[in-house]
N, C-alpha and C. Protein backbone atom coordinates (compact mmCIF):
# COMPACT_ATOMS: atom_id res chain seq x y z
N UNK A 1 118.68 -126.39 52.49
CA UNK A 1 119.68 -125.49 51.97
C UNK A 1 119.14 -124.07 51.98
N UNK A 2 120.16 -123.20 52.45
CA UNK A 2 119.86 -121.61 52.75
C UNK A 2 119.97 -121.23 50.92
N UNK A 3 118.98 -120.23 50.59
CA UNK A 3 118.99 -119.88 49.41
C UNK A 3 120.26 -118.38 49.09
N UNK A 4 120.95 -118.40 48.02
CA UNK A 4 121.62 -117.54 47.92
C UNK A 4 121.35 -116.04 48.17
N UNK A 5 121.97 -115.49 48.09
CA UNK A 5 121.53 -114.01 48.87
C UNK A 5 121.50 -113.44 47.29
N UNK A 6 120.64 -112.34 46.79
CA UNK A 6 119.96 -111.58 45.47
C UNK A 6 120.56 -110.23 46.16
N UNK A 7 121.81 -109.98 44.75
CA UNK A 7 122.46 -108.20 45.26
C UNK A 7 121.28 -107.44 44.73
N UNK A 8 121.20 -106.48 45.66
CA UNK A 8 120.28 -105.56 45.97
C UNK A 8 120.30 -104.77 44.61
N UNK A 9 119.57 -104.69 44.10
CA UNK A 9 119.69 -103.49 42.65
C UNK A 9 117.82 -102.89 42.67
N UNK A 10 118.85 -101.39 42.65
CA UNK A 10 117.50 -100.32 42.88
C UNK A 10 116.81 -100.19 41.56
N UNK A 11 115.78 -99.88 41.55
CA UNK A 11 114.69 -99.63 40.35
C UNK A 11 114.75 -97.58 40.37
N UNK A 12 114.69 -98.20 38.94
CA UNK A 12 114.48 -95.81 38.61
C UNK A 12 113.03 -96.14 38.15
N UNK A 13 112.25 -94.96 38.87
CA UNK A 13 110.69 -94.60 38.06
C UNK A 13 111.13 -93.65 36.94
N UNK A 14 109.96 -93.45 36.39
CA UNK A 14 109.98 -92.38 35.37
C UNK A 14 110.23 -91.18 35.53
N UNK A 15 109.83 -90.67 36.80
CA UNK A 15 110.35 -89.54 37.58
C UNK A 15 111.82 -89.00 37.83
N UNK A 16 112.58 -90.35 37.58
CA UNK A 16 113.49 -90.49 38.38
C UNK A 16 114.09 -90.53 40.09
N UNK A 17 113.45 -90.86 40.38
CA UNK A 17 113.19 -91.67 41.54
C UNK A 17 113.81 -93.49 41.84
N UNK A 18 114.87 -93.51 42.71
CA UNK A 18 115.33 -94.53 42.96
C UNK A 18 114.76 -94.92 44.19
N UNK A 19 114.80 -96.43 43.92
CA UNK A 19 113.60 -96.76 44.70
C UNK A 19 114.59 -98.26 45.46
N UNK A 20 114.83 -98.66 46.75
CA UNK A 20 115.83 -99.58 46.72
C UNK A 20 114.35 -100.61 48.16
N UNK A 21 114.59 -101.68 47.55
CA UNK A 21 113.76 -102.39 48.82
C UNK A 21 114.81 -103.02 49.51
N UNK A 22 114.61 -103.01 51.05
CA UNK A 22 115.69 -104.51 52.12
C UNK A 22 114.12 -104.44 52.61
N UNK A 23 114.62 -105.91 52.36
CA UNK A 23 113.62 -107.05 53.26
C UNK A 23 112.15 -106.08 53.26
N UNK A 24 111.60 -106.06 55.05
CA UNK A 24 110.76 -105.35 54.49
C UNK A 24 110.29 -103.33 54.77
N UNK A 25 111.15 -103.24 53.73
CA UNK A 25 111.36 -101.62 53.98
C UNK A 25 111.88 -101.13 52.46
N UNK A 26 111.36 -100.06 52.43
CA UNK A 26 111.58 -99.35 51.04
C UNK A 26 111.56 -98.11 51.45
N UNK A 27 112.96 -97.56 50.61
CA UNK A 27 113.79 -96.41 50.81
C UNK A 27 113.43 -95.65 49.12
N UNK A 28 113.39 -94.48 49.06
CA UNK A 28 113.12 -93.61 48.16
C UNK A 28 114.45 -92.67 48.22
N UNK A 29 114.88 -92.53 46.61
CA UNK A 29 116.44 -91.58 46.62
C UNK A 29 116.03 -90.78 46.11
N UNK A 30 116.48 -89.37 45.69
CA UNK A 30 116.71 -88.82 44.43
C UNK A 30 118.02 -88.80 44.50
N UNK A 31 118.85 -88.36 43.08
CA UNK A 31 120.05 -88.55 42.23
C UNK A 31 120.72 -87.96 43.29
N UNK A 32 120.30 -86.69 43.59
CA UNK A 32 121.15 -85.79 44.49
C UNK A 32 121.56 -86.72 45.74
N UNK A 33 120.39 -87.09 46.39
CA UNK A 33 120.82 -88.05 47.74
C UNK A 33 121.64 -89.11 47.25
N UNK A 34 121.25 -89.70 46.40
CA UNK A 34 122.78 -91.06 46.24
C UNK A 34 124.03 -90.31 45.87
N UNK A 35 124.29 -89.20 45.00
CA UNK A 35 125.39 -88.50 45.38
C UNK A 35 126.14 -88.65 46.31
N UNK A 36 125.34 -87.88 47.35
CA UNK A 36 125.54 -87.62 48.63
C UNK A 36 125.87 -89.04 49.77
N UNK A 37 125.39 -89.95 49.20
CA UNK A 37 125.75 -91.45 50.12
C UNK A 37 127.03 -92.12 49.21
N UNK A 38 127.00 -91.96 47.74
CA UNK A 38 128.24 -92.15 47.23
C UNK A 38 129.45 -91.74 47.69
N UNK A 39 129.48 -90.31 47.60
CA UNK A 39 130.27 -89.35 48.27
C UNK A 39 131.09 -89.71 49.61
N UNK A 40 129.88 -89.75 50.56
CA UNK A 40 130.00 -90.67 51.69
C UNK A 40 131.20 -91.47 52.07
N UNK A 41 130.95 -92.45 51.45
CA UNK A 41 131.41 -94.28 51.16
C UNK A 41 132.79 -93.68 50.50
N UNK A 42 133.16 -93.15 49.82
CA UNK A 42 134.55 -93.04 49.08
C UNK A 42 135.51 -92.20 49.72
N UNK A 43 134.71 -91.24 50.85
CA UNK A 43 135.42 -90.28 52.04
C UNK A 43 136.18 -91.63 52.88
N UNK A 44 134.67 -91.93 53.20
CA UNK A 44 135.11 -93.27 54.23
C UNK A 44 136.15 -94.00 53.92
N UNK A 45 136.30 -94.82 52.96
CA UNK A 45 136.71 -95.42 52.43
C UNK A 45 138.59 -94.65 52.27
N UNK A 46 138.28 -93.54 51.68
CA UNK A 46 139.82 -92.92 52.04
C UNK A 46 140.29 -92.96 53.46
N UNK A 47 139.53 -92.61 54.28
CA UNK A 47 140.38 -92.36 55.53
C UNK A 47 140.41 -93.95 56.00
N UNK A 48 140.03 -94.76 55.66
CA UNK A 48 140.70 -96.19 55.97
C UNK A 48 142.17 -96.57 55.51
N UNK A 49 141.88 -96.39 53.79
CA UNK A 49 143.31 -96.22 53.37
C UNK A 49 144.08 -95.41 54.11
N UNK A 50 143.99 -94.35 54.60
CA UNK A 50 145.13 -93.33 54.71
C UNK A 50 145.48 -93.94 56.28
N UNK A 51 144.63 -94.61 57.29
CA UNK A 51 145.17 -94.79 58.17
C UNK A 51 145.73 -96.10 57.96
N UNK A 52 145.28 -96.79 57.01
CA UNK A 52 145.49 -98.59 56.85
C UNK A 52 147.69 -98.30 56.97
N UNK A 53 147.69 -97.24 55.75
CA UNK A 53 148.69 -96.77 55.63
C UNK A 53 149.65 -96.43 56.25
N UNK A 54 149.56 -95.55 56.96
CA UNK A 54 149.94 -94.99 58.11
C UNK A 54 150.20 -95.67 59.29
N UNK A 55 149.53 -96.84 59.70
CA UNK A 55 150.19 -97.91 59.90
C UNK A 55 151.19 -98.59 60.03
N UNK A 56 150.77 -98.89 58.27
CA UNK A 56 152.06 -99.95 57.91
C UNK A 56 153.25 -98.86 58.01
N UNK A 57 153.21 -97.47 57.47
CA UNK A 57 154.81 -96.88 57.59
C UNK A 57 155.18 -96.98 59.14
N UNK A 58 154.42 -96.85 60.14
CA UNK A 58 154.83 -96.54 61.69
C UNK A 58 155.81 -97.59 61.87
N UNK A 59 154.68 -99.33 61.38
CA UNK A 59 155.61 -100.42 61.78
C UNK A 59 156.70 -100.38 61.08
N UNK A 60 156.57 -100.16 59.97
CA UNK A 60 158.12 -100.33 59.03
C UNK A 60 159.03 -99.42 60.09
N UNK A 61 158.68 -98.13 60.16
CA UNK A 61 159.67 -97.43 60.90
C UNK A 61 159.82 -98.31 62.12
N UNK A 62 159.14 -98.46 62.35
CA UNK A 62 159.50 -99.33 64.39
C UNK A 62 160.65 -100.35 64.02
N UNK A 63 160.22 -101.29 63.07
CA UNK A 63 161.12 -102.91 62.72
C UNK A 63 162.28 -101.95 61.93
N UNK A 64 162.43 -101.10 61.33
CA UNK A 64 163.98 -100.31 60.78
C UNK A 64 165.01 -99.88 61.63
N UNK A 65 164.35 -99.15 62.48
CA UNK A 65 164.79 -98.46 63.82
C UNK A 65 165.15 -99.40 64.90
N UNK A 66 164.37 -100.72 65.16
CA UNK A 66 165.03 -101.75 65.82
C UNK A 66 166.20 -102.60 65.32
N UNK A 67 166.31 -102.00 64.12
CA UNK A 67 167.51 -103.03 63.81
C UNK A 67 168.72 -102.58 63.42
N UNK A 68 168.60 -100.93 64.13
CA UNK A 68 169.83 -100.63 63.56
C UNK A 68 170.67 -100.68 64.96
């Protein structure tokens, strides 16, 4: 049996310093840089919605417009 996968949770030093390990590699943050990758991810994340969206209105318009 494959062992369950452990969510990744970063350690703060005293410094404040976030410290995140994968496998075998360790990444060093400060506050400002995860900001900045937060930031990121929620941009991203909008322009999915907005096209996910945008989408669905095109088809609605296409299947409305075909049926009139």
């Amino acid at each position: 049996m494959s062992s369950p996968i452990k969510p990744n949770k970063m350690k703060k030093t005293k410094t404040g310093l976030h410290i995140d390990v994968k496998d075998k590699r360790i990444k060093v943050y400060t506050e400002k840089e995860l900001q900045k990758i937060r930031e990121r991810e929620m941009m991203r994340d909008d322009v999915v919605i907005v096209f996910t969206l945008a989408g669905l209105l095109i088809c609605l318009g296409v299947i409305i417009g075909a049926s009139l």
